[in-house]
PDB file of N, CA and C in Angstrom:
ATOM      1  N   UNK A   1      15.766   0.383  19.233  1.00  0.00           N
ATOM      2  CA  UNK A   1      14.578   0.952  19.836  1.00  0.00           C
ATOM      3  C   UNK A   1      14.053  -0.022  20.891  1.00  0.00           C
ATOM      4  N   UNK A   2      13.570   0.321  22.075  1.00  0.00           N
ATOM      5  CA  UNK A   2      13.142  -0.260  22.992  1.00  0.00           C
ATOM      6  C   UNK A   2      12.035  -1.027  22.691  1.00  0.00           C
ATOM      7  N   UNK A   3      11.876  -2.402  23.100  1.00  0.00           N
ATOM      8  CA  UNK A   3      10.835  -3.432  22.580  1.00  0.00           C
ATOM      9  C   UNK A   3       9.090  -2.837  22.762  1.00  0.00           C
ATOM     10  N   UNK A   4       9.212  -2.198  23.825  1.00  0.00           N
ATOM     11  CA  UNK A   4       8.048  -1.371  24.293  1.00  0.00           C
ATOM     12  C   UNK A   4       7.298  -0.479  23.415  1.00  0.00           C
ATOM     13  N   UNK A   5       8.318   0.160  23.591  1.00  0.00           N
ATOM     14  CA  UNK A   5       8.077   1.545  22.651  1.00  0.00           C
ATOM     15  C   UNK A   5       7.688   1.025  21.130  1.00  0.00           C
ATOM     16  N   UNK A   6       8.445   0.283  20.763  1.00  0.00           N
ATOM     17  CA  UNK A   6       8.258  -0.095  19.638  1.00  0.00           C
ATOM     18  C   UNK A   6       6.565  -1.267  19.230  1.00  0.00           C
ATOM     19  N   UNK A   7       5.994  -1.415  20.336  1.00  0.00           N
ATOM     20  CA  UNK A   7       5.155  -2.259  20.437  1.00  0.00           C
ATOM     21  C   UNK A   7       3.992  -0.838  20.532  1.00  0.00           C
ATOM     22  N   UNK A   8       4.439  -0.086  21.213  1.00  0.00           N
ATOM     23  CA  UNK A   8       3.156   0.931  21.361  1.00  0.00           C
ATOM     24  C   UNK A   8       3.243   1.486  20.026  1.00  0.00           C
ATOM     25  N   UNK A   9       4.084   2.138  19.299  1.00  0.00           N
ATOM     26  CA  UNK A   9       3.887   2.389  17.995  1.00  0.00           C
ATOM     27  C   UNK A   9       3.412   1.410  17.112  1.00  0.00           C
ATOM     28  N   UNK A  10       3.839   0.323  16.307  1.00  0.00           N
ATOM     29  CA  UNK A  10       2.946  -0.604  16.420  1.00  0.00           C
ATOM     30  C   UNK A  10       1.836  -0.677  16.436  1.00  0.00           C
ATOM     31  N   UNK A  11       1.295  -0.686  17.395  1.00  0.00           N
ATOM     32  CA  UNK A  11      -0.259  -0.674  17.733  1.00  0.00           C
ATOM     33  C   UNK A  11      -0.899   0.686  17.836  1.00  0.00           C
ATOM     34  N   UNK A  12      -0.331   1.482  17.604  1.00  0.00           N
ATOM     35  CA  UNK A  12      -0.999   2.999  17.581  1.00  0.00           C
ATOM     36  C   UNK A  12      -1.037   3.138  15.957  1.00  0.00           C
ATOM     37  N   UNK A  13       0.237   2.964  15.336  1.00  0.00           N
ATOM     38  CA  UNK A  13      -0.083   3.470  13.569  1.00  0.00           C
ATOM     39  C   UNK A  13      -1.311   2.460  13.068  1.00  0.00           C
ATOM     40  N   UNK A  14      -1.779   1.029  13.901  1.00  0.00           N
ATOM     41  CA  UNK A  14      -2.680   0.306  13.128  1.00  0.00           C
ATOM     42  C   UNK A  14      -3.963   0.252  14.059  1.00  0.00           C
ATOM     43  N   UNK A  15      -4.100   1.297  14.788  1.00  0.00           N
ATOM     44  CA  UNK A  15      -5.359   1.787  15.282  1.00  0.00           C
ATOM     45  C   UNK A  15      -5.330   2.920  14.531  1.00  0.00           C
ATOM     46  N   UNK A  16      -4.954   3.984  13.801  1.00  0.00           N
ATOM     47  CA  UNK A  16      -4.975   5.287  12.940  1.00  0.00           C
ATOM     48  C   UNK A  16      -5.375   4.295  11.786  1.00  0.00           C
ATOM     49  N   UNK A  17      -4.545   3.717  11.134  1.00  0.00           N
ATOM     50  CA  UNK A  17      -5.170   2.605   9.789  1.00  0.00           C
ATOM     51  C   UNK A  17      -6.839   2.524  10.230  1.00  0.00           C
ATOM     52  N   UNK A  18      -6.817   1.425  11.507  1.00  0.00           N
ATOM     53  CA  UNK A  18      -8.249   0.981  11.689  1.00  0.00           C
ATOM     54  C   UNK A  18      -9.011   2.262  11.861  1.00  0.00           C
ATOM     55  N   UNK A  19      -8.825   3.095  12.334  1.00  0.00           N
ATOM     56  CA  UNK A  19      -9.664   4.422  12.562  1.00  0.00           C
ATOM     57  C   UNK A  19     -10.026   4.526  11.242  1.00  0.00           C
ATOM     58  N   UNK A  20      -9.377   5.477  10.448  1.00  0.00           N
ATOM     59  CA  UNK A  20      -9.675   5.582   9.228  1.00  0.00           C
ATOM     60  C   UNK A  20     -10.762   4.417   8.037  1.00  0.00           C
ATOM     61  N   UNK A  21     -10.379   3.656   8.088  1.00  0.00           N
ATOM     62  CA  UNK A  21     -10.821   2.325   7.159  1.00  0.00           C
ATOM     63  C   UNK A  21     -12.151   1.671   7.663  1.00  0.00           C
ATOM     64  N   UNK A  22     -12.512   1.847   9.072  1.00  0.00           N
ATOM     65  CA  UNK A  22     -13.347   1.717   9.774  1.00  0.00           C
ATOM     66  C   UNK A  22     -14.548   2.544   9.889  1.00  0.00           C
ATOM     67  N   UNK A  23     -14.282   4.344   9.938  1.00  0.00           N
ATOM     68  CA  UNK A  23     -15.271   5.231   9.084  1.00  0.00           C
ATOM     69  C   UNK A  23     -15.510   5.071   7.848  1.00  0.00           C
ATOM     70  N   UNK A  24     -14.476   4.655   7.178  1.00  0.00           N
ATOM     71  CA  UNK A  24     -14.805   5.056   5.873  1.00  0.00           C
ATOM     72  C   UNK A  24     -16.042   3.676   5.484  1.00  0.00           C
ATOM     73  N   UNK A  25     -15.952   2.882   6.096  1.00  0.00           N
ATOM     74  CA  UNK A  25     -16.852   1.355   5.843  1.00  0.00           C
ATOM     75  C   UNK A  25     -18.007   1.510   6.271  1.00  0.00           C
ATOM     76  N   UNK A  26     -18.201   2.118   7.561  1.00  0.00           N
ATOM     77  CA  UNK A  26     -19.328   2.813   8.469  1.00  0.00           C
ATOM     78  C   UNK A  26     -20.147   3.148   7.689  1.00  0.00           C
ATOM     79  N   UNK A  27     -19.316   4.642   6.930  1.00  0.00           N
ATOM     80  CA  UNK A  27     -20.264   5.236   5.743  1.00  0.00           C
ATOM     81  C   UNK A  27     -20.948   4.474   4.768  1.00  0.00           C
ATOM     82  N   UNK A  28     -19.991   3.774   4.316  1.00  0.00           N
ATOM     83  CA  UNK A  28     -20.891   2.718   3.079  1.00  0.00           C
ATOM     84  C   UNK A  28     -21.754   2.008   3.428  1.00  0.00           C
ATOM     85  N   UNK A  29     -21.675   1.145   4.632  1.00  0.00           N
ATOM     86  CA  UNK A  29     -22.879   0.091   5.106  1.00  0.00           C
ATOM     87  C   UNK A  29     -23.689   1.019   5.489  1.00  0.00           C
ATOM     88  N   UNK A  30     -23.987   1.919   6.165  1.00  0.00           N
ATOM     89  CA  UNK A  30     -25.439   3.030   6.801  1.00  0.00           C
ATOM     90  C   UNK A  30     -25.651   3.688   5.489  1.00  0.00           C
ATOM     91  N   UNK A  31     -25.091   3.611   4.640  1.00  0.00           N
ATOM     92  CA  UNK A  31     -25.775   4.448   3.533  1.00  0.00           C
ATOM     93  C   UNK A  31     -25.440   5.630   3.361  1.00  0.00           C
ATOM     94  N   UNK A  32     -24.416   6.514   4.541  1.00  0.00           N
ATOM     95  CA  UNK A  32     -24.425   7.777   4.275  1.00  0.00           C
ATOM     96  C   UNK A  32     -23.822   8.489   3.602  1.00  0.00           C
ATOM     97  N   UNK A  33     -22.713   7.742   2.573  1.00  0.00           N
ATOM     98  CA  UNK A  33     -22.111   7.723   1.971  1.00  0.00           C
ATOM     99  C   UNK A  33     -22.796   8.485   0.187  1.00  0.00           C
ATOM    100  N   UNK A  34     -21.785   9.836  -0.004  1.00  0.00           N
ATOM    101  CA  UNK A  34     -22.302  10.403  -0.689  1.00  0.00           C
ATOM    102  C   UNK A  34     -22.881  10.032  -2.309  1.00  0.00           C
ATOM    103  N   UNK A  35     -23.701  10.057  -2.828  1.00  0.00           N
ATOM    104  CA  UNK A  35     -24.196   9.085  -3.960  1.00  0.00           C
ATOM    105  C   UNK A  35     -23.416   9.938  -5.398  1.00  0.00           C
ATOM    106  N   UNK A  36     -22.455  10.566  -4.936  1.00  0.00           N
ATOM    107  CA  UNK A  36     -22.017  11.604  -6.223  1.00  0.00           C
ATOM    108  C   UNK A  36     -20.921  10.718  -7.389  1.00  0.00           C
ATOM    109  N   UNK A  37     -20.896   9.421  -6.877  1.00  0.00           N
ATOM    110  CA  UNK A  37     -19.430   8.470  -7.651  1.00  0.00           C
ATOM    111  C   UNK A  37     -20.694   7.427  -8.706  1.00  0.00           C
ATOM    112  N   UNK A  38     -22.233   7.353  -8.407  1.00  0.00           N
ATOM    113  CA  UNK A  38     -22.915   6.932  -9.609  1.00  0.00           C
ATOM    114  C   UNK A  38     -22.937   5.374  -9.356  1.00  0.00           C
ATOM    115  N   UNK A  39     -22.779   5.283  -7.961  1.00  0.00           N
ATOM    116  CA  UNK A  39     -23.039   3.343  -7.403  1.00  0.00           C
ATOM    117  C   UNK A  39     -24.102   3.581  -6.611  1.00  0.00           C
ATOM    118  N   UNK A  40     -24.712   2.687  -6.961  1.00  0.00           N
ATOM    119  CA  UNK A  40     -25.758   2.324  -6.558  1.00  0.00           C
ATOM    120  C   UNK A  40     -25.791   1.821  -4.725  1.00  0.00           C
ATOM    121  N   UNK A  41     -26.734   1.946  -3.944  1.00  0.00           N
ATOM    122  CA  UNK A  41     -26.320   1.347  -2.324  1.00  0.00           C
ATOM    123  C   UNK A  41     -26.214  -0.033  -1.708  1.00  0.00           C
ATOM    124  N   UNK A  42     -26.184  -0.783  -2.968  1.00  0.00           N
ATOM    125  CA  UNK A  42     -26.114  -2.211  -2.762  1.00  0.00           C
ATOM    126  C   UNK A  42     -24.625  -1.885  -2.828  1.00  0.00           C
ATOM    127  N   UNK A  43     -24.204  -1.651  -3.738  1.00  0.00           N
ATOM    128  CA  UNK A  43     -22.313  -2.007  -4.478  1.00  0.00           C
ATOM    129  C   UNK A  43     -22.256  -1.226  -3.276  1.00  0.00           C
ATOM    130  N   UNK A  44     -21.898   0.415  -2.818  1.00  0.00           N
ATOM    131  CA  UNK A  44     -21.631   0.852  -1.445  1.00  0.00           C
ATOM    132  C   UNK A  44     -21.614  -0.356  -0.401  1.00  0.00           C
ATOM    133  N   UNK A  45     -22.752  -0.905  -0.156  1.00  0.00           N
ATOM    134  CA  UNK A  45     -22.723  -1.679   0.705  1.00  0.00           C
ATOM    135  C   UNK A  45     -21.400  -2.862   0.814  1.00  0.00           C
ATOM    136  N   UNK A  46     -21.530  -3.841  -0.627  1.00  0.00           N
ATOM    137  CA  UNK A  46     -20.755  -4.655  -1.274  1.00  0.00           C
ATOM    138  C   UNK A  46     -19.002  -4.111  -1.072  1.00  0.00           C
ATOM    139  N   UNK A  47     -18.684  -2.695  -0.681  1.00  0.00           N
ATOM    140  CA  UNK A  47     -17.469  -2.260  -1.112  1.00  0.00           C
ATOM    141  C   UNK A  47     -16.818  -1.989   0.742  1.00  0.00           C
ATOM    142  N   UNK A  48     -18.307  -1.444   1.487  1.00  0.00           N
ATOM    143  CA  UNK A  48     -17.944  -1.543   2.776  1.00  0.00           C
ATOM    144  C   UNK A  48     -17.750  -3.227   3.575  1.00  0.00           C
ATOM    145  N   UNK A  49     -17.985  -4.115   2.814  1.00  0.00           N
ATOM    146  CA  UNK A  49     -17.852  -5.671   3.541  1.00  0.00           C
ATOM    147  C   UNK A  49     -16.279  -5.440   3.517  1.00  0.00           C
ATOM    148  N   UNK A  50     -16.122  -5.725   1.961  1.00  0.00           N
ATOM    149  CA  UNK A  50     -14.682  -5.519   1.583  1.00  0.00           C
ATOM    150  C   UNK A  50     -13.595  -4.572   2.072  1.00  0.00           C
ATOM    151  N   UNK A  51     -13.943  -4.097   2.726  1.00  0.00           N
ATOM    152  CA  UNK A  51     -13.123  -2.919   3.060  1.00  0.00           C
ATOM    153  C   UNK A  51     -13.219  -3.320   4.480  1.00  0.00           C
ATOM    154  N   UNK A  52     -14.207  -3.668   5.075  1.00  0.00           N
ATOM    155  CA  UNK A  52     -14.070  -4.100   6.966  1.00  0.00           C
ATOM    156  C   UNK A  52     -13.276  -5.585   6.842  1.00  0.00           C
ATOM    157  N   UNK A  53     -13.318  -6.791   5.759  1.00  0.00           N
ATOM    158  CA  UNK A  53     -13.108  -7.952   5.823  1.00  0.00           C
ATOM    159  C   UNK A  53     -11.680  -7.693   5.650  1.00  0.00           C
ATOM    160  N   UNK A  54     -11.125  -6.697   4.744  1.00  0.00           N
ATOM    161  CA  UNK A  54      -8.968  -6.328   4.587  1.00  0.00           C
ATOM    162  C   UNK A  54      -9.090  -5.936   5.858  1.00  0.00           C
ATOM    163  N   UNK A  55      -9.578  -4.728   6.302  1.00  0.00           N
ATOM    164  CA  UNK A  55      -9.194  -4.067   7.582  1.00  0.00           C
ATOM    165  C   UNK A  55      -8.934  -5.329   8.750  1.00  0.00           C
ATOM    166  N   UNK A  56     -10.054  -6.131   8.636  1.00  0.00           N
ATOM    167  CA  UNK A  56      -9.493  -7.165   9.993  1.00  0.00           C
ATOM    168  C   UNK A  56      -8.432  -7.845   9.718  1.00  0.00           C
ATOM    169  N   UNK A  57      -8.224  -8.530   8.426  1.00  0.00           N
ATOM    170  CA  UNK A  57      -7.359  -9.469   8.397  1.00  0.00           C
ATOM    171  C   UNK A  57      -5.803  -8.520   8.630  1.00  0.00           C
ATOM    172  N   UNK A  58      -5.825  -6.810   8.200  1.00  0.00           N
ATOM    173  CA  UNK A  58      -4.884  -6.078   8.230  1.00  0.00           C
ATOM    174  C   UNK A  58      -4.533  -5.806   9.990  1.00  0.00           C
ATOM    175  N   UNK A  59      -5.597  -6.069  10.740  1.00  0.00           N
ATOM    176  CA  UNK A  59      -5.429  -5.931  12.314  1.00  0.00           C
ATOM    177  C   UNK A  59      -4.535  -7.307  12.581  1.00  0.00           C
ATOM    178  N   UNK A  60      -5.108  -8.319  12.465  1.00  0.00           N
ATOM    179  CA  UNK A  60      -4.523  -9.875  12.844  1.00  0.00           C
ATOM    180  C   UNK A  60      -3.439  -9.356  12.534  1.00  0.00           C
ATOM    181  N   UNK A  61      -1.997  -9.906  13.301  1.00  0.00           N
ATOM    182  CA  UNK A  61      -1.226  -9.892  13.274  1.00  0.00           C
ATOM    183  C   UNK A  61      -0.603 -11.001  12.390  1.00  0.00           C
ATOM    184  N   UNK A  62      -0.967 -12.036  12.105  1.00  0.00           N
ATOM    185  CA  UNK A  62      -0.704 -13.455  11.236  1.00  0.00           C
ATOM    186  C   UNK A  62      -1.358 -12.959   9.916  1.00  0.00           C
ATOM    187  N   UNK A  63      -2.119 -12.362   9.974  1.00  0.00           N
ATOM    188  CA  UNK A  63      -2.735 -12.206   8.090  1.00  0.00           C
ATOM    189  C   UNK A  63      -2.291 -10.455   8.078  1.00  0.00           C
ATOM    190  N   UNK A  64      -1.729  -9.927   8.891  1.00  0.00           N
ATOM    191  CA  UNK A  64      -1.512  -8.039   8.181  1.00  0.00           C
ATOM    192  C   UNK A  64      -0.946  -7.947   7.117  1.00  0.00           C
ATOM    193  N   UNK A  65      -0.177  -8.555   6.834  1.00  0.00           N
ATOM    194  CA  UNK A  65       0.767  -8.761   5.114  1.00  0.00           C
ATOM    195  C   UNK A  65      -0.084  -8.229   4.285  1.00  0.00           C
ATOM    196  N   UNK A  66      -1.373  -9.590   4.277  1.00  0.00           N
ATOM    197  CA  UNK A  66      -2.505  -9.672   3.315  1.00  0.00           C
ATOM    198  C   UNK A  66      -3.133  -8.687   3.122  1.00  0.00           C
ATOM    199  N   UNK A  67      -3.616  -8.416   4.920  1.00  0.00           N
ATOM    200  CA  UNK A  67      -4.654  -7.249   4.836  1.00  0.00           C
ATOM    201  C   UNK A  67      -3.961  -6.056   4.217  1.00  0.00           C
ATOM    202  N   UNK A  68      -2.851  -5.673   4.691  1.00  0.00           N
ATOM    203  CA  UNK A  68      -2.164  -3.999   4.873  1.00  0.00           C
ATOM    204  C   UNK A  68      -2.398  -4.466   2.435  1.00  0.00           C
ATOM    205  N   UNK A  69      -1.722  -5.193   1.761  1.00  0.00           N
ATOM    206  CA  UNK A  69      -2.022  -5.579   0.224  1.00  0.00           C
ATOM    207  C   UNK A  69      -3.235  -5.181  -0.252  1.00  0.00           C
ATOM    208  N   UNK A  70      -4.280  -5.871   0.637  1.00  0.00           N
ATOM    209  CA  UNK A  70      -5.844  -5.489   0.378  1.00  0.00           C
ATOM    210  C   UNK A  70      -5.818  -4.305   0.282  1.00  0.00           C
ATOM    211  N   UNK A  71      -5.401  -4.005   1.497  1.00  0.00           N
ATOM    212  CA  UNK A  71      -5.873  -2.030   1.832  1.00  0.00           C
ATOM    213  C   UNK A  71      -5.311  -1.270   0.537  1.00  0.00           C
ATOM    214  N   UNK A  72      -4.199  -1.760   0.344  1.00  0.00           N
ATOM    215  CA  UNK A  72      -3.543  -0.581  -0.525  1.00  0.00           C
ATOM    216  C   UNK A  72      -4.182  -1.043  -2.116  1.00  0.00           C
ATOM    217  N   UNK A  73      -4.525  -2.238  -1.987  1.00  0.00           N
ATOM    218  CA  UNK A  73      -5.338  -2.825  -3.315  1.00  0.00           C
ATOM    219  C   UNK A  73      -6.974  -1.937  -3.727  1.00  0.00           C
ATOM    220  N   UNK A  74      -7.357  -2.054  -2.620  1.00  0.00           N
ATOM    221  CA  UNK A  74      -8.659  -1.215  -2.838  1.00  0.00           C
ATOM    222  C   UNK A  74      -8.621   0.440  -2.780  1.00  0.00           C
ATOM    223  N   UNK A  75      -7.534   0.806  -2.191  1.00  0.00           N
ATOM    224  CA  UNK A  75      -7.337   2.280  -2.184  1.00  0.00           C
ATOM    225  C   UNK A  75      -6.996   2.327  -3.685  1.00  0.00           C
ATOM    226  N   UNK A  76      -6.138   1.372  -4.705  1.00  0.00           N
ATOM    227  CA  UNK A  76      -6.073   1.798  -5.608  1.00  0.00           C
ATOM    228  C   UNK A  76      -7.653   2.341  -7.186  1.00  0.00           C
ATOM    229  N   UNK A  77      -8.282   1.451  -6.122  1.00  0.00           N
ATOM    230  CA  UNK A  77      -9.463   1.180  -6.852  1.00  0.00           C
ATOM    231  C   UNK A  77     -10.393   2.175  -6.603  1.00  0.00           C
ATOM    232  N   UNK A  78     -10.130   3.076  -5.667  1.00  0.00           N
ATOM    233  CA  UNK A  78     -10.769   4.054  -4.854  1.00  0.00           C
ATOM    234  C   UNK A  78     -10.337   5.652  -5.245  1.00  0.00           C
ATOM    235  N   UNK A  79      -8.769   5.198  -5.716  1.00  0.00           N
ATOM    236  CA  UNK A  79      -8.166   6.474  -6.767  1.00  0.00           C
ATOM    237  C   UNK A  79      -8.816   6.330  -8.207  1.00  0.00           C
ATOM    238  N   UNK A  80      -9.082   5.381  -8.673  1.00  0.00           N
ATOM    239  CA  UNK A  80      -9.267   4.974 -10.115  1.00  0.00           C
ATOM    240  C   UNK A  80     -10.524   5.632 -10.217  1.00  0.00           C
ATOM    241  N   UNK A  81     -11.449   5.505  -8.847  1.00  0.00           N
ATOM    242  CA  UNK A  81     -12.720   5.542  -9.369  1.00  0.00           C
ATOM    243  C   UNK A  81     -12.787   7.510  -8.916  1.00  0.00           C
ATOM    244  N   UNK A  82     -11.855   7.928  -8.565  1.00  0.00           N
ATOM    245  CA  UNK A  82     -11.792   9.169  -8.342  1.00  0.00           C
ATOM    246  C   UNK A  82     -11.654  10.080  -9.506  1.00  0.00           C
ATOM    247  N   UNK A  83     -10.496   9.699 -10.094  1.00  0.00           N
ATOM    248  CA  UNK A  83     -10.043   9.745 -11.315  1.00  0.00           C
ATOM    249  C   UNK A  83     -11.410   9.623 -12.505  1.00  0.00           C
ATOM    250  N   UNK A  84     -12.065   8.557 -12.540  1.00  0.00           N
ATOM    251  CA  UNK A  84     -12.773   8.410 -13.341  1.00  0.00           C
ATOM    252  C   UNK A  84     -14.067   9.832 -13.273  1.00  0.00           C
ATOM    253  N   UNK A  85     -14.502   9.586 -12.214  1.00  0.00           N
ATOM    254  CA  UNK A  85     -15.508  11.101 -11.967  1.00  0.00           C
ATOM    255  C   UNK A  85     -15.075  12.501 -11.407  1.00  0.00           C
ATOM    256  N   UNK A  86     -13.668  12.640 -11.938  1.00  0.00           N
ATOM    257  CA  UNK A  86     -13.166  14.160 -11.694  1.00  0.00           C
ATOM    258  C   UNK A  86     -12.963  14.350 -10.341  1.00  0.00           C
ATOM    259  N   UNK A  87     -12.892  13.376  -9.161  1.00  0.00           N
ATOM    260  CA  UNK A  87     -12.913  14.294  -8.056  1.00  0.00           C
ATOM    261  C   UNK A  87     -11.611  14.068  -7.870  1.00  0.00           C
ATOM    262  N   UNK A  88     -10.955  14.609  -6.610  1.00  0.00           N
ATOM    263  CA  UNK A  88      -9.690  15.708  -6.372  1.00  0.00           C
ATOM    264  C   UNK A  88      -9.026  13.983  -5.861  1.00  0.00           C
ATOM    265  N   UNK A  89      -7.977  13.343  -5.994  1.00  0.00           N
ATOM    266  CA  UNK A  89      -7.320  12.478  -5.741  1.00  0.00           C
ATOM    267  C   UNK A  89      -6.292  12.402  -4.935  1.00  0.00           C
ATOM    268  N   UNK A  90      -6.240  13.729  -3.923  1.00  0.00           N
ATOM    269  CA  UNK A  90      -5.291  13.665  -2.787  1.00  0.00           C
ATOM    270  C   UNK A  90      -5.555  12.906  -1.620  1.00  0.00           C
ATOM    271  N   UNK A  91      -6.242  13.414  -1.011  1.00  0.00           N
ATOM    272  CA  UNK A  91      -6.682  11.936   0.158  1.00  0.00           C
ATOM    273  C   UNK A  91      -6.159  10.102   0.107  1.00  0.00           C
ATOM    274  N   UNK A  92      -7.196   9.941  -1.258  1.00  0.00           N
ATOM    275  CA  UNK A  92      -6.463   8.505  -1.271  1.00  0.00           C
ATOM    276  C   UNK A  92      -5.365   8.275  -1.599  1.00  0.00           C
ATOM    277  N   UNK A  93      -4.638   9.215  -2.446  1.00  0.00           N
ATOM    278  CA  UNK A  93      -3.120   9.051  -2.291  1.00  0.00           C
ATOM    279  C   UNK A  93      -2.642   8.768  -0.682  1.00  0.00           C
ATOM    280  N   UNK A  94      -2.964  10.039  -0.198  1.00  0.00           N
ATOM    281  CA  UNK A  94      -1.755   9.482   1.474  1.00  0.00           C
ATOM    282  C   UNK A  94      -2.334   8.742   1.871  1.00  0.00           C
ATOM    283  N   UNK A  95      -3.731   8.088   2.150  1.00  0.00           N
ATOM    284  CA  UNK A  95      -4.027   6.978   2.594  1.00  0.00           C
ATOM    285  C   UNK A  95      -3.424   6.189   2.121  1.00  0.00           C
ATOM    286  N   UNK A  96      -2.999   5.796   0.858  1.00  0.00           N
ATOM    287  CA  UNK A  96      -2.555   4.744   0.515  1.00  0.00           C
ATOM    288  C   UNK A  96      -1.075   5.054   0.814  1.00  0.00           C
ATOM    289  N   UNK A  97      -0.451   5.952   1.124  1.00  0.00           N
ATOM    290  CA  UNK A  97       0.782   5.884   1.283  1.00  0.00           C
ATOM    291  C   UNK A  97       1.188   6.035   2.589  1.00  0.00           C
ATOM    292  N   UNK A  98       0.034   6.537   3.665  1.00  0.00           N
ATOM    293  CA  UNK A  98       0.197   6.161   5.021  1.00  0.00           C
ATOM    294  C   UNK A  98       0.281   4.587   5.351  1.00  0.00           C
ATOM    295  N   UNK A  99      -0.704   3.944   4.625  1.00  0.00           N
ATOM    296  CA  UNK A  99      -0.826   2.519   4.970  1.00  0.00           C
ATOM    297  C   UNK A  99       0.473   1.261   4.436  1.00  0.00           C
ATOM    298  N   UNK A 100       1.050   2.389   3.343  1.00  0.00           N
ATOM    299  CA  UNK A 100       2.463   1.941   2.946  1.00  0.00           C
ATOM    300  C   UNK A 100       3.248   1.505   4.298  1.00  0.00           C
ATOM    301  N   UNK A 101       3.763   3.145   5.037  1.00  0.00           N
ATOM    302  CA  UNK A 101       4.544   3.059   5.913  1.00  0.00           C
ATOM    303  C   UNK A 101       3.830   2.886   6.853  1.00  0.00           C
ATOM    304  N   UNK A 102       3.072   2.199   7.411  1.00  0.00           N
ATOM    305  CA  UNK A 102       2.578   1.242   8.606  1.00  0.00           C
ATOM    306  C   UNK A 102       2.600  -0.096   8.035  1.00  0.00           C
ATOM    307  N   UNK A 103       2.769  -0.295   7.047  1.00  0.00           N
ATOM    308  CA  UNK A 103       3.092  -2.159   6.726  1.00  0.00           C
ATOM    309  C   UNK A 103       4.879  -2.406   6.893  1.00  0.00           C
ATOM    310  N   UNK A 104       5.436  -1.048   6.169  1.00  0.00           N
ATOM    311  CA  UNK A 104       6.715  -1.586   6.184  1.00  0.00           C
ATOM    312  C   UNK A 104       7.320  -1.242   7.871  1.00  0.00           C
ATOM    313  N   UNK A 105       6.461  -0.510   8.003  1.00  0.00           N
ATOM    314  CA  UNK A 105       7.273  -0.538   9.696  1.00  0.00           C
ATOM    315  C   UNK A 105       6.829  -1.648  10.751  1.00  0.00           C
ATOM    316  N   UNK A 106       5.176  -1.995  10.558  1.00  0.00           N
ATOM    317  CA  UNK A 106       4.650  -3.438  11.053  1.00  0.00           C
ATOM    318  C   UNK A 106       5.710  -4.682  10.508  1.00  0.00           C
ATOM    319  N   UNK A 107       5.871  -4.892   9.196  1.00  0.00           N
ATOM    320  CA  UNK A 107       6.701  -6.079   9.062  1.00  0.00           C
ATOM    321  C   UNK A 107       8.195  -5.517   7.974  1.00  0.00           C
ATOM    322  N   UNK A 108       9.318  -6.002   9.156  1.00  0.00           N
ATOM    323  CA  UNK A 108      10.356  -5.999   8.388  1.00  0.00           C
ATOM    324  C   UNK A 108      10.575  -6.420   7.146  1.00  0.00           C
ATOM    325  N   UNK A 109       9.955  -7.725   7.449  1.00  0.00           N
ATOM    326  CA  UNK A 109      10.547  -8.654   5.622  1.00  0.00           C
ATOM    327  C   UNK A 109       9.869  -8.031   4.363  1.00  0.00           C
ATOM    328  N   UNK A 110       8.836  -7.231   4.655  1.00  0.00           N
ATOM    329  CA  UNK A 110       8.349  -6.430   3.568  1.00  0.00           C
ATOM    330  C   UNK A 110       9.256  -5.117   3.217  1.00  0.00           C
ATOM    331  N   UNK A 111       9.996  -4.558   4.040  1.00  0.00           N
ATOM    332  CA  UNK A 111      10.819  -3.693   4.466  1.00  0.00           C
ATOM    333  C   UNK A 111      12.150  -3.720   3.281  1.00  0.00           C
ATOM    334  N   UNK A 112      12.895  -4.986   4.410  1.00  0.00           N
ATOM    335  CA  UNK A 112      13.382  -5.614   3.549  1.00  0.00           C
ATOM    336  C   UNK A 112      13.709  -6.178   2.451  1.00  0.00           C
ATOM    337  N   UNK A 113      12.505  -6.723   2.148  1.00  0.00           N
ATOM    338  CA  UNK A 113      12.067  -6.962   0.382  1.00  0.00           C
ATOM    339  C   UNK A 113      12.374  -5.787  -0.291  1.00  0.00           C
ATOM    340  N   UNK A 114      11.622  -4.844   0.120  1.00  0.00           N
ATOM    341  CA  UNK A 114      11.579  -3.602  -0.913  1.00  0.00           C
ATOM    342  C   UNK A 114      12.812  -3.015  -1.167  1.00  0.00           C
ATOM    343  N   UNK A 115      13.307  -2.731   0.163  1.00  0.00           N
ATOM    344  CA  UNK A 115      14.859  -2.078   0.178  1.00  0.00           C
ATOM    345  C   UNK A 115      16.173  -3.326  -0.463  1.00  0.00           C
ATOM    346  N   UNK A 116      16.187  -4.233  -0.500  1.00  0.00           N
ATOM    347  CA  UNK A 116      16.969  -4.764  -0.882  1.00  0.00           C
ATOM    348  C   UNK A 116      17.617  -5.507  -0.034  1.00  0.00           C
ATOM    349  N   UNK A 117      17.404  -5.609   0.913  1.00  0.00           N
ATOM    350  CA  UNK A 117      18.095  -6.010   2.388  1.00  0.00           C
ATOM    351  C   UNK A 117      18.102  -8.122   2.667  1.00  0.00           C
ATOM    352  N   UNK A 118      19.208  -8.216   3.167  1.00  0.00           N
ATOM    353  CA  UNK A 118      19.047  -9.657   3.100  1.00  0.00           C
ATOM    354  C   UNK A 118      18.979  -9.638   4.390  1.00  0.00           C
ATOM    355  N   UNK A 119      18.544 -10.971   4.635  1.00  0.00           N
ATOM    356  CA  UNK A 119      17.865 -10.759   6.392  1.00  0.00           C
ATOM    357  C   UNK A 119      19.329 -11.735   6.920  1.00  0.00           C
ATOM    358  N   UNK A 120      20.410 -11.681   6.991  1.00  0.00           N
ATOM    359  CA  UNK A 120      21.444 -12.631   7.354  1.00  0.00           C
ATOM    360  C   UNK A 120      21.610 -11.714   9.069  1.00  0.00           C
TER     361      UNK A 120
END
């Protein structure tokens, strides 16, 4: 694939990440975030830091490893708590499985790792 092309994708699947992860944080810090999950607007608040502080380190190109881990770390926590109050658990599934395949396509050696692949 052309170095280009491959640089604009790249940077387009982790502006869709940041899009996403970036509303969803919005909501929690302004408050507008629906009160139906039984947290209080401090923890909302507390959950949108966390969620903008992965998202950047998931932008940096030197810490995305970490961040893209975070992301999929707190999405799990975001199904759990879905799960816990009955609501419908599709969304954070593909989020978390969109943000899958934008890490393994951002970094090979994660790629690699997973698939089995030796980097020779």
């Amino acid at each position: 694939m052309n170095p280009t092309i491959k640089k604009i994708i790249y940077w387009g699947l982790t502006a869709m990440v940041a899009f996403v992860f970036a509303g969803s944080a919005y909501g929690k810090l302004s408050g507008s975030m629906a009160p139906g999950f039984g947290i209080d607007a401090e923890t909302f608040k507390l959950l949108g830091c966390i969620e903008l502080a992965s998202l950047v380190l998931f932008i940096i190109p030197r810490t995305g490893l970490l961040g893209s881990l975070l992301l999929v770390a707190y999405m799990g926590g975001a199904i759990a708590t879905h799960v816990e109050h009955a609501q419908p658990i599709g969304a954070p599934i593909m989020i978390t499985a969109f943000v899958w395949v934008v890490a393994l396509f951002r970094f090979p050696e994660l790629s690699n790792r997973i698939l089995g692949k030796s980097n020779d």
